[in-house]
PDB file of N, CA and C in Angstrom:
ATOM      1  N   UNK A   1      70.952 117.954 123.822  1.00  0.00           N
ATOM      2  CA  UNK A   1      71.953 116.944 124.061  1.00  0.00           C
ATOM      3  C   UNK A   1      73.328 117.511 123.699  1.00  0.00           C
ATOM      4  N   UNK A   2      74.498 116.913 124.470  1.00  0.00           N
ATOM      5  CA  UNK A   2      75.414 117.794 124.415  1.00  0.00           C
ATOM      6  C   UNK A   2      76.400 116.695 123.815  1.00  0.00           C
ATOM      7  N   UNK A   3      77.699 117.355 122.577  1.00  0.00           N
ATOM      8  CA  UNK A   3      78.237 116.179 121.964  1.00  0.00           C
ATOM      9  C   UNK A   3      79.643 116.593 122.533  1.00  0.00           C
ATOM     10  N   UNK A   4      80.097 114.934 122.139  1.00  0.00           N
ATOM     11  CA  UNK A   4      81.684 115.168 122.607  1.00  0.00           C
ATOM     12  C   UNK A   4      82.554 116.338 121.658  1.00  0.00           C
ATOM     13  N   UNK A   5      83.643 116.492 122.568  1.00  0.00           N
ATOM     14  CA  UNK A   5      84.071 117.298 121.994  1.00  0.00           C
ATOM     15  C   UNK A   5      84.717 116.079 120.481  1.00  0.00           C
ATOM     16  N   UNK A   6      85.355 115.191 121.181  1.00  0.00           N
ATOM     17  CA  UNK A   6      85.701 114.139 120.330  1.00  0.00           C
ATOM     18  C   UNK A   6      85.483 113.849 118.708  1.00  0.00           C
ATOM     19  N   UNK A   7      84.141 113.936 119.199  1.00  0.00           N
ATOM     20  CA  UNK A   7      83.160 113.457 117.796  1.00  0.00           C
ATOM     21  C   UNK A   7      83.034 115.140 117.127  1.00  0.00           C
ATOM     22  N   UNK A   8      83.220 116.172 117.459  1.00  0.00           N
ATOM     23  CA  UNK A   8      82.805 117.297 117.144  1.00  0.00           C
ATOM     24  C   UNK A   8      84.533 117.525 116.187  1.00  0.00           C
ATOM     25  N   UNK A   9      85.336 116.898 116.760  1.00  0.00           N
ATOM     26  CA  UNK A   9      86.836 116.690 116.077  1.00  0.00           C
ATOM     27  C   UNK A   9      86.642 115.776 115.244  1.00  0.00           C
ATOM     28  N   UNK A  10      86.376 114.996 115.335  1.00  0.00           N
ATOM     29  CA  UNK A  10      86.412 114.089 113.959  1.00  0.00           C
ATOM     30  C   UNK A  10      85.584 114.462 112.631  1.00  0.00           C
ATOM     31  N   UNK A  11      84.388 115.384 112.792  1.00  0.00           N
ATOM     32  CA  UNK A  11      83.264 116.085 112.117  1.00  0.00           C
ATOM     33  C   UNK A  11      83.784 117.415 111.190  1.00  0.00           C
ATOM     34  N   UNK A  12      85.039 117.668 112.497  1.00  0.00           N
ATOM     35  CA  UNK A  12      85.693 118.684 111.003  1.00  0.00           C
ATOM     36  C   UNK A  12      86.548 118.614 110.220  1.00  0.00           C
ATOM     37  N   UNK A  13      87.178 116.815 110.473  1.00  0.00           N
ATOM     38  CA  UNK A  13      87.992 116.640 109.680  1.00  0.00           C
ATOM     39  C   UNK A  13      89.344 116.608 110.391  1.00  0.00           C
ATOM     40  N   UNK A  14      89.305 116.317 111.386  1.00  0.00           N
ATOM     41  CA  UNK A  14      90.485 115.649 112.752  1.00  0.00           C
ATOM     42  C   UNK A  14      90.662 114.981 112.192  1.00  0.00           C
ATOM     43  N   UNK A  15      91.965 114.295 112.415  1.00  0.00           N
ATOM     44  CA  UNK A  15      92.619 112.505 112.351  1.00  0.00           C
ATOM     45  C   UNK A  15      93.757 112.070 113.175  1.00  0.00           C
ATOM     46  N   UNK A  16      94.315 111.235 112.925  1.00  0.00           N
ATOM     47  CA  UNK A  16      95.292 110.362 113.869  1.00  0.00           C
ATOM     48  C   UNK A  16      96.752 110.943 113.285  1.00  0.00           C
ATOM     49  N   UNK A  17      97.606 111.879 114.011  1.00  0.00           N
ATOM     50  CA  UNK A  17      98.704 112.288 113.045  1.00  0.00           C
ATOM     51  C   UNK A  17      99.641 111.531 114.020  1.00  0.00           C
ATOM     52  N   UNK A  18     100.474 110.891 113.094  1.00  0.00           N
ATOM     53  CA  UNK A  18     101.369 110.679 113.805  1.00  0.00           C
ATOM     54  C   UNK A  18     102.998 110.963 113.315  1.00  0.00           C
ATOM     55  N   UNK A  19     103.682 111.629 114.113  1.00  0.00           N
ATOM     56  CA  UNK A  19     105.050 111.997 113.919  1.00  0.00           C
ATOM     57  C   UNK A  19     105.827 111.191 114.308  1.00  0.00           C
ATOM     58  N   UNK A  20     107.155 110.919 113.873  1.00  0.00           N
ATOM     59  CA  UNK A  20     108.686 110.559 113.964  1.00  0.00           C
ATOM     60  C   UNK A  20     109.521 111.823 113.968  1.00  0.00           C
ATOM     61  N   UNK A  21     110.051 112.093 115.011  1.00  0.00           N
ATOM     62  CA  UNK A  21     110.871 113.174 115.307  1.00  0.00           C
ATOM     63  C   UNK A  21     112.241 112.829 115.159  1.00  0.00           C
ATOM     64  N   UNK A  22     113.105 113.075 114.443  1.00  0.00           N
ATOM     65  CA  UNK A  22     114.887 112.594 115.349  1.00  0.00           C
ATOM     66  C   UNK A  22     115.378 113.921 115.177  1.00  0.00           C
ATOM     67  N   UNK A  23     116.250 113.592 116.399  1.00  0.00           N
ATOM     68  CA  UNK A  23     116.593 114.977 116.410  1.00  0.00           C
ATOM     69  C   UNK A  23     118.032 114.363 117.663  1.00  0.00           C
ATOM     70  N   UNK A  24     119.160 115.368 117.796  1.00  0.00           N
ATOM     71  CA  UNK A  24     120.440 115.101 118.602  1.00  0.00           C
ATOM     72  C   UNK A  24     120.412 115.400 119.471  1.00  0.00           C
ATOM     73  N   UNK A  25     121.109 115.135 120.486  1.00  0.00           N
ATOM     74  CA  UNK A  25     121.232 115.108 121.991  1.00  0.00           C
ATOM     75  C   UNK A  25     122.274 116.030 121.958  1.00  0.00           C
ATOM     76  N   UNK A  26     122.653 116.873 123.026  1.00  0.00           N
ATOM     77  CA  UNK A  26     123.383 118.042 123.183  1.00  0.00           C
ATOM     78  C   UNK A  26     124.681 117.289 123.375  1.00  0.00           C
ATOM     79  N   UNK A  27     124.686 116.727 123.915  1.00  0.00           N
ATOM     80  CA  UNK A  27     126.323 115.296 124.208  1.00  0.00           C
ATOM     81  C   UNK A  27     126.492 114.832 123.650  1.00  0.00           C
ATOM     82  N   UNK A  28     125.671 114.542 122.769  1.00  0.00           N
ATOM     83  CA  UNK A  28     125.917 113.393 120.979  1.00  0.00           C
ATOM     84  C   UNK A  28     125.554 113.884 120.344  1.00  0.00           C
ATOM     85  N   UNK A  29     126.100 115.134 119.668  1.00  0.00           N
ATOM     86  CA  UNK A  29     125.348 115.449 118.185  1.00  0.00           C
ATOM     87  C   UNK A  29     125.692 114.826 117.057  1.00  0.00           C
ATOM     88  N   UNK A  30     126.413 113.463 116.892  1.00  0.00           N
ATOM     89  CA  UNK A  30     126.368 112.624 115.757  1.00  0.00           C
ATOM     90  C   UNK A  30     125.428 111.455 115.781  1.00  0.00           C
ATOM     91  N   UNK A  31     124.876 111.258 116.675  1.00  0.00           N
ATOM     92  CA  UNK A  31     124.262 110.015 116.793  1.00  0.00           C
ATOM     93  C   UNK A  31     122.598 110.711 116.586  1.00  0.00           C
ATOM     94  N   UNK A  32     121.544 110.069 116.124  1.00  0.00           N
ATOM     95  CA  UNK A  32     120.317 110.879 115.663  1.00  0.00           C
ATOM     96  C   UNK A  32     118.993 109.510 117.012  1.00  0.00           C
ATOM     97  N   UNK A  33     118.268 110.475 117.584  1.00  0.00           N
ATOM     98  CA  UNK A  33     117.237 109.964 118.203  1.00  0.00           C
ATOM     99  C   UNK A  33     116.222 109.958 117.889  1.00  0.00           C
ATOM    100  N   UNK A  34     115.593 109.090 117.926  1.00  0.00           N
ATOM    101  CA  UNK A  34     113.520 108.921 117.864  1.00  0.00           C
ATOM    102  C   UNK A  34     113.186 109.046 118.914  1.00  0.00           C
ATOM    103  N   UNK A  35     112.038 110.333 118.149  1.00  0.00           N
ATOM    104  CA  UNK A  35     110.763 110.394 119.211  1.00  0.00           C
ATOM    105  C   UNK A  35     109.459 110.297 118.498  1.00  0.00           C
ATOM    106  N   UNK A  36     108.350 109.439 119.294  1.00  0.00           N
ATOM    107  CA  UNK A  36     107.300 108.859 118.499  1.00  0.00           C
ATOM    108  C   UNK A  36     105.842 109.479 118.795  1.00  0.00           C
ATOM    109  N   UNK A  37     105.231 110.121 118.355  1.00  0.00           N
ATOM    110  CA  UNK A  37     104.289 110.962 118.927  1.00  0.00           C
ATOM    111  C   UNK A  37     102.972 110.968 118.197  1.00  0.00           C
ATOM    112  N   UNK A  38     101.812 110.640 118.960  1.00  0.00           N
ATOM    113  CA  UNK A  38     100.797 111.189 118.232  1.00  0.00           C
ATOM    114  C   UNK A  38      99.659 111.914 119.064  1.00  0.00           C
ATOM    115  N   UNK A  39      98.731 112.400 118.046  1.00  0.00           N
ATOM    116  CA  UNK A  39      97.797 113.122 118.963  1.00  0.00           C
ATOM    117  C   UNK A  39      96.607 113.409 117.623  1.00  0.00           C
ATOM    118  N   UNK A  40      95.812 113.904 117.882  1.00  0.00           N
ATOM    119  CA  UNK A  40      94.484 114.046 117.046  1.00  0.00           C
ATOM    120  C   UNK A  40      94.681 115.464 116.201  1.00  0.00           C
ATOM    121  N   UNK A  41      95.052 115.642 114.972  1.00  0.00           N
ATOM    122  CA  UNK A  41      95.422 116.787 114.507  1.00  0.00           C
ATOM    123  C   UNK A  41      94.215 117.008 113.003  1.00  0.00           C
ATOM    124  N   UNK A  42      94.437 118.526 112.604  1.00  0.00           N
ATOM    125  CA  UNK A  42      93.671 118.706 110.827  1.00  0.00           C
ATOM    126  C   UNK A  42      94.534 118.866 110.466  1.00  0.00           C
ATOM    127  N   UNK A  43      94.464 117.967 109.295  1.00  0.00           N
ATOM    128  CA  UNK A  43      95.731 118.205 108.074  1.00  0.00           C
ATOM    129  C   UNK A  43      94.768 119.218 107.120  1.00  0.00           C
ATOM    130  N   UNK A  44      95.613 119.946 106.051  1.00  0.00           N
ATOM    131  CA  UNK A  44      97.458 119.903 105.763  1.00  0.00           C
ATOM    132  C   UNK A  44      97.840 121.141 106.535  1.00  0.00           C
ATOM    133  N   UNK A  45      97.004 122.003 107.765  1.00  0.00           N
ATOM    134  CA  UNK A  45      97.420 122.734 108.984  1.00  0.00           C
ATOM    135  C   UNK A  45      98.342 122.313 109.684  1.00  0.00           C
ATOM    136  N   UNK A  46      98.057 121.087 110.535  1.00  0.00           N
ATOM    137  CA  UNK A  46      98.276 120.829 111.466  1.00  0.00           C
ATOM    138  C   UNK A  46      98.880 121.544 113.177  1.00  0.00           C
ATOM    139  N   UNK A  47      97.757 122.374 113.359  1.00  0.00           N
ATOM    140  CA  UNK A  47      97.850 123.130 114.448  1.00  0.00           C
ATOM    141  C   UNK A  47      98.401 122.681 115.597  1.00  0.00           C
ATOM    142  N   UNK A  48      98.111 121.238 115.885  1.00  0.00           N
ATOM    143  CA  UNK A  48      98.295 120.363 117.347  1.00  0.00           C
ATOM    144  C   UNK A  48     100.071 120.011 117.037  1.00  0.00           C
ATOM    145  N   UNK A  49     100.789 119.792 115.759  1.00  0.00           N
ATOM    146  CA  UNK A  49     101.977 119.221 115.749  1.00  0.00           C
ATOM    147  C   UNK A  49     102.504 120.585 115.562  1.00  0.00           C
ATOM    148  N   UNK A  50     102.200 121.900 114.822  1.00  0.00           N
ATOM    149  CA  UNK A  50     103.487 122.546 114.957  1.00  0.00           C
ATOM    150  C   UNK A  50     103.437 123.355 116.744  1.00  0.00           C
ATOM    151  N   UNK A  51     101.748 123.760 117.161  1.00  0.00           N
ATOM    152  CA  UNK A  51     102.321 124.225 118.830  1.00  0.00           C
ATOM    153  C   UNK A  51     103.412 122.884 119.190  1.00  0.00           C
ATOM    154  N   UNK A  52     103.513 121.512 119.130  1.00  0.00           N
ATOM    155  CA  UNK A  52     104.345 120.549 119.909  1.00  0.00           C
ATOM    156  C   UNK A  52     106.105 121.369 119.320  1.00  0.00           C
ATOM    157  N   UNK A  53     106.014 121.411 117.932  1.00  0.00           N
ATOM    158  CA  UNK A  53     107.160 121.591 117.322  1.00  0.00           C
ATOM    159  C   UNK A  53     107.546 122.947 117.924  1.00  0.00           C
ATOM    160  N   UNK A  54     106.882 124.191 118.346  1.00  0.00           N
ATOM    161  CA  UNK A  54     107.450 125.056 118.496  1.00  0.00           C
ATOM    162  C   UNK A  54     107.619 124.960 120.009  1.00  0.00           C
ATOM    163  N   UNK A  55     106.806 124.434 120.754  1.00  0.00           N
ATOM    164  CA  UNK A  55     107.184 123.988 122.398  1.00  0.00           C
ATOM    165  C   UNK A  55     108.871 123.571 122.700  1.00  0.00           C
ATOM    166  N   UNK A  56     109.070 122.311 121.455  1.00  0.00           N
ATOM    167  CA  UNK A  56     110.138 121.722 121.293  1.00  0.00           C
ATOM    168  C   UNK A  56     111.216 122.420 121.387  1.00  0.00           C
ATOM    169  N   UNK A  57     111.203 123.104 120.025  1.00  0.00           N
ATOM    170  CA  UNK A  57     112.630 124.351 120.215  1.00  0.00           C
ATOM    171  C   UNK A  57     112.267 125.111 121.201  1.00  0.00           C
ATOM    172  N   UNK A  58     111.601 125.431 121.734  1.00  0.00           N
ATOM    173  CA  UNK A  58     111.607 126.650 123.132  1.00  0.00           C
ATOM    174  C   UNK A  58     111.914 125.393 124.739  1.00  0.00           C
ATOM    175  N   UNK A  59     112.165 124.733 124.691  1.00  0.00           N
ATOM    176  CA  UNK A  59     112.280 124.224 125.796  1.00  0.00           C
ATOM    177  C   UNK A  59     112.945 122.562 125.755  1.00  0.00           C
ATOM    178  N   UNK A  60     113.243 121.778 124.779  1.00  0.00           N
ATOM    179  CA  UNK A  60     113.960 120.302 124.895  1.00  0.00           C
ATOM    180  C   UNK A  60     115.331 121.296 124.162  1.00  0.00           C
ATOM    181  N   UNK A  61     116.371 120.279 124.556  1.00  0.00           N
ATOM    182  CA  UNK A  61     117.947 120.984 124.238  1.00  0.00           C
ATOM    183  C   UNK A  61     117.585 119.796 122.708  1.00  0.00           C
ATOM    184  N   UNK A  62     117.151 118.987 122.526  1.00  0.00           N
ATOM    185  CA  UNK A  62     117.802 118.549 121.567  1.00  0.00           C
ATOM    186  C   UNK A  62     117.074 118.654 120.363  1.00  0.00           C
ATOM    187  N   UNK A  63     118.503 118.909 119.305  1.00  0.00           N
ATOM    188  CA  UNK A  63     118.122 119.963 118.256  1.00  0.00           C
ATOM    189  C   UNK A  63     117.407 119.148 117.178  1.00  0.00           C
ATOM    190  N   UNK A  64     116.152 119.162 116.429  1.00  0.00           N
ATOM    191  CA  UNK A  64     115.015 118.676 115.972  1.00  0.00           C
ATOM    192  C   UNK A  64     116.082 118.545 114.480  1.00  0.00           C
ATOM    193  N   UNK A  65     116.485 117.504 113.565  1.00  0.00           N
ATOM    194  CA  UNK A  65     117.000 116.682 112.527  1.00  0.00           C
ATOM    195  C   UNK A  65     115.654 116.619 111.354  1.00  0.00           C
ATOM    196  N   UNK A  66     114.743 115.922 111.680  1.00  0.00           N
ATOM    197  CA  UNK A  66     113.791 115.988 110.447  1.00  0.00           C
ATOM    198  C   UNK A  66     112.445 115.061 111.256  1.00  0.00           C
ATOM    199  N   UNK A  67     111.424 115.540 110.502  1.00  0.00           N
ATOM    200  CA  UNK A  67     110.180 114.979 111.116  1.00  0.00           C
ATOM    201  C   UNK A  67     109.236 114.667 109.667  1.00  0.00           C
ATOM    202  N   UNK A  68     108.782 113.032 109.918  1.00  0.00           N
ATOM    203  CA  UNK A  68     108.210 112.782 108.735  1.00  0.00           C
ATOM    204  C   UNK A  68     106.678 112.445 109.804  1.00  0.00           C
ATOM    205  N   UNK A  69     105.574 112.504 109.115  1.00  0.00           N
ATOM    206  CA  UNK A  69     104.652 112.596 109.666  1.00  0.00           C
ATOM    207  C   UNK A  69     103.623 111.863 108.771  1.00  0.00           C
ATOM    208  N   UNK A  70     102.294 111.270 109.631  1.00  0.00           N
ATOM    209  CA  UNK A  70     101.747 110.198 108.716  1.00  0.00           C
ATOM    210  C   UNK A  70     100.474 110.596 109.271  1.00  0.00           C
ATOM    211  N   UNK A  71      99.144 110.477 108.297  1.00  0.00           N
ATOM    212  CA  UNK A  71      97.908 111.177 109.192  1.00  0.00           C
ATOM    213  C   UNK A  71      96.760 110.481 108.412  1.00  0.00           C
ATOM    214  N   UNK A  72      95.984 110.347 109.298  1.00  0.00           N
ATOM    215  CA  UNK A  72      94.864 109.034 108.965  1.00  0.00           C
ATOM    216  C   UNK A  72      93.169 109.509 109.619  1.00  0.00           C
ATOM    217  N   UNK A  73      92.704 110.147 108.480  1.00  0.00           N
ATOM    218  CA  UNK A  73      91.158 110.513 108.516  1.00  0.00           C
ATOM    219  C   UNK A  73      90.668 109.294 109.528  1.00  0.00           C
ATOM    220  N   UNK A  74      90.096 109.535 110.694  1.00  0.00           N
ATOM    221  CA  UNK A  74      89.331 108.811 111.241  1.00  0.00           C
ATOM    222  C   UNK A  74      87.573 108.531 111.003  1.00  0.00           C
ATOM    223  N   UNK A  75      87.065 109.733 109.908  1.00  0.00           N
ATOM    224  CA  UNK A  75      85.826 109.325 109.590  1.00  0.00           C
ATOM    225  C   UNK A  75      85.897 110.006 107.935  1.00  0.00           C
ATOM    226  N   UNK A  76      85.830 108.458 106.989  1.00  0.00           N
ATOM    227  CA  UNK A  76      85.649 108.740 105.400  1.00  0.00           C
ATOM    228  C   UNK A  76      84.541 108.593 105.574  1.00  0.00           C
ATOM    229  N   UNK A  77      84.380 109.232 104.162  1.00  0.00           N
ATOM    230  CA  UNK A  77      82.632 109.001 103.508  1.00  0.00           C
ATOM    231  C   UNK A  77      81.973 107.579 103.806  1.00  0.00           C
ATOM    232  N   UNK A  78      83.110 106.468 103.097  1.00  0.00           N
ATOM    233  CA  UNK A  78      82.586 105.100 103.673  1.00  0.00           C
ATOM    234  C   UNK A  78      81.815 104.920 104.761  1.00  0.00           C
ATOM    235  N   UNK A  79      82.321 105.561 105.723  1.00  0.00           N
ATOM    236  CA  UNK A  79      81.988 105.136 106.870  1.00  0.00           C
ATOM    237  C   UNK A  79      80.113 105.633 107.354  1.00  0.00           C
ATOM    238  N   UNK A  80      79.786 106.188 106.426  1.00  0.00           N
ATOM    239  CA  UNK A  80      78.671 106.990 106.785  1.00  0.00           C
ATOM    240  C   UNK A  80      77.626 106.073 105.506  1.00  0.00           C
ATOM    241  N   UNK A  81      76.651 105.193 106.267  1.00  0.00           N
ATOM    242  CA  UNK A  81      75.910 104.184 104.890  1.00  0.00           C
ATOM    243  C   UNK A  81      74.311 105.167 106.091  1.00  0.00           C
ATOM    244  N   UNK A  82      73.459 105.055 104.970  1.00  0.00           N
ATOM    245  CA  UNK A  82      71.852 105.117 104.888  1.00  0.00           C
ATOM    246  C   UNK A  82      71.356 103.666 104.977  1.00  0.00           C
ATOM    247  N   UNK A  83      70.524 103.861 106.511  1.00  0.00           N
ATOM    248  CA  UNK A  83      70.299 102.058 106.101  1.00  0.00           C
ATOM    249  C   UNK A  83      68.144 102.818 105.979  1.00  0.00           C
ATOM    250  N   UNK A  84      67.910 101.377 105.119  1.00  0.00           N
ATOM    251  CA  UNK A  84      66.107 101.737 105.616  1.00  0.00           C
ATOM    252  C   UNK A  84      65.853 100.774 106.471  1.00  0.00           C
ATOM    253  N   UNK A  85      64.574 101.202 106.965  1.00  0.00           N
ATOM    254  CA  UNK A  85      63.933 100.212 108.230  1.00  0.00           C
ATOM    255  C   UNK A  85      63.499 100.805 109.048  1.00  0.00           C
ATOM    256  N   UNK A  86      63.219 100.225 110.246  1.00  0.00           N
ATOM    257  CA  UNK A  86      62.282 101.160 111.450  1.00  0.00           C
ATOM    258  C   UNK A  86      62.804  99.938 112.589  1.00  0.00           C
ATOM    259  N   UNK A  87      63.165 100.894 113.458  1.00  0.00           N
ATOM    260  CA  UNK A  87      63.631  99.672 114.947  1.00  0.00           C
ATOM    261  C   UNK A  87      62.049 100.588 115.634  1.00  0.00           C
ATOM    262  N   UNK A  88      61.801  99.291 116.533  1.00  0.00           N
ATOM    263  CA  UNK A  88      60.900  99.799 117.545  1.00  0.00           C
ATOM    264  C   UNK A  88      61.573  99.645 118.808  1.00  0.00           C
ATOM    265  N   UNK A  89      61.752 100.371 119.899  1.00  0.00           N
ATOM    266  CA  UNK A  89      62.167 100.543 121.060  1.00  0.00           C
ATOM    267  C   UNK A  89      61.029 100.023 122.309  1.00  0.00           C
ATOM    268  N   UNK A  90      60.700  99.361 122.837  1.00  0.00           N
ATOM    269  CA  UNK A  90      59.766  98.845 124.141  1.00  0.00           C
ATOM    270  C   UNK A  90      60.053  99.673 125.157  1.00  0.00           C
TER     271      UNK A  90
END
């Protein structure tokens, strides 16, 4: 049986990262912009946000201000209980 890749991400410790980017516009560099981003990343790596971050400076003009970032285990220990019993299937 073949598993998602999905679940094979969450198994090593994937989660929900999510970034706040601001950063200036080449025509307004006093005024500061949000950008809101997420994607399935491993912390405290985070491989999936810095390729975005280094994409960023190689190709958007506007110049990256500060990025606070928030990241949320999608599978704790909690989540994993031992039940007893026996299902029968027909």
């Amino acid at each position: 049986m073949k598993t998602s890749s999905d679940f094979e991400k969450r198994i090593l410790g994937y989660g929900l990262l999510t970034a706040e980017i601001l950063y200036r516009m080449p025509d307004h560099p006093k005024f500061l912009q949000s950008f809101l981003w997420q994607t399935e990343d491993l912390a405290p790596q985070f491989p999936e946000l810095t390729r975005f971050l280094d994409f960023w400076e190689r190709e958007i003009d506007g110049r990256i201000h500060s990025v606070r970032v928030a990241h949320q285990n999608l599978i704790d220990p909690v989540d994993f209980r031992y039940a007893e019993g026996e299902i029968l299937v027909h």
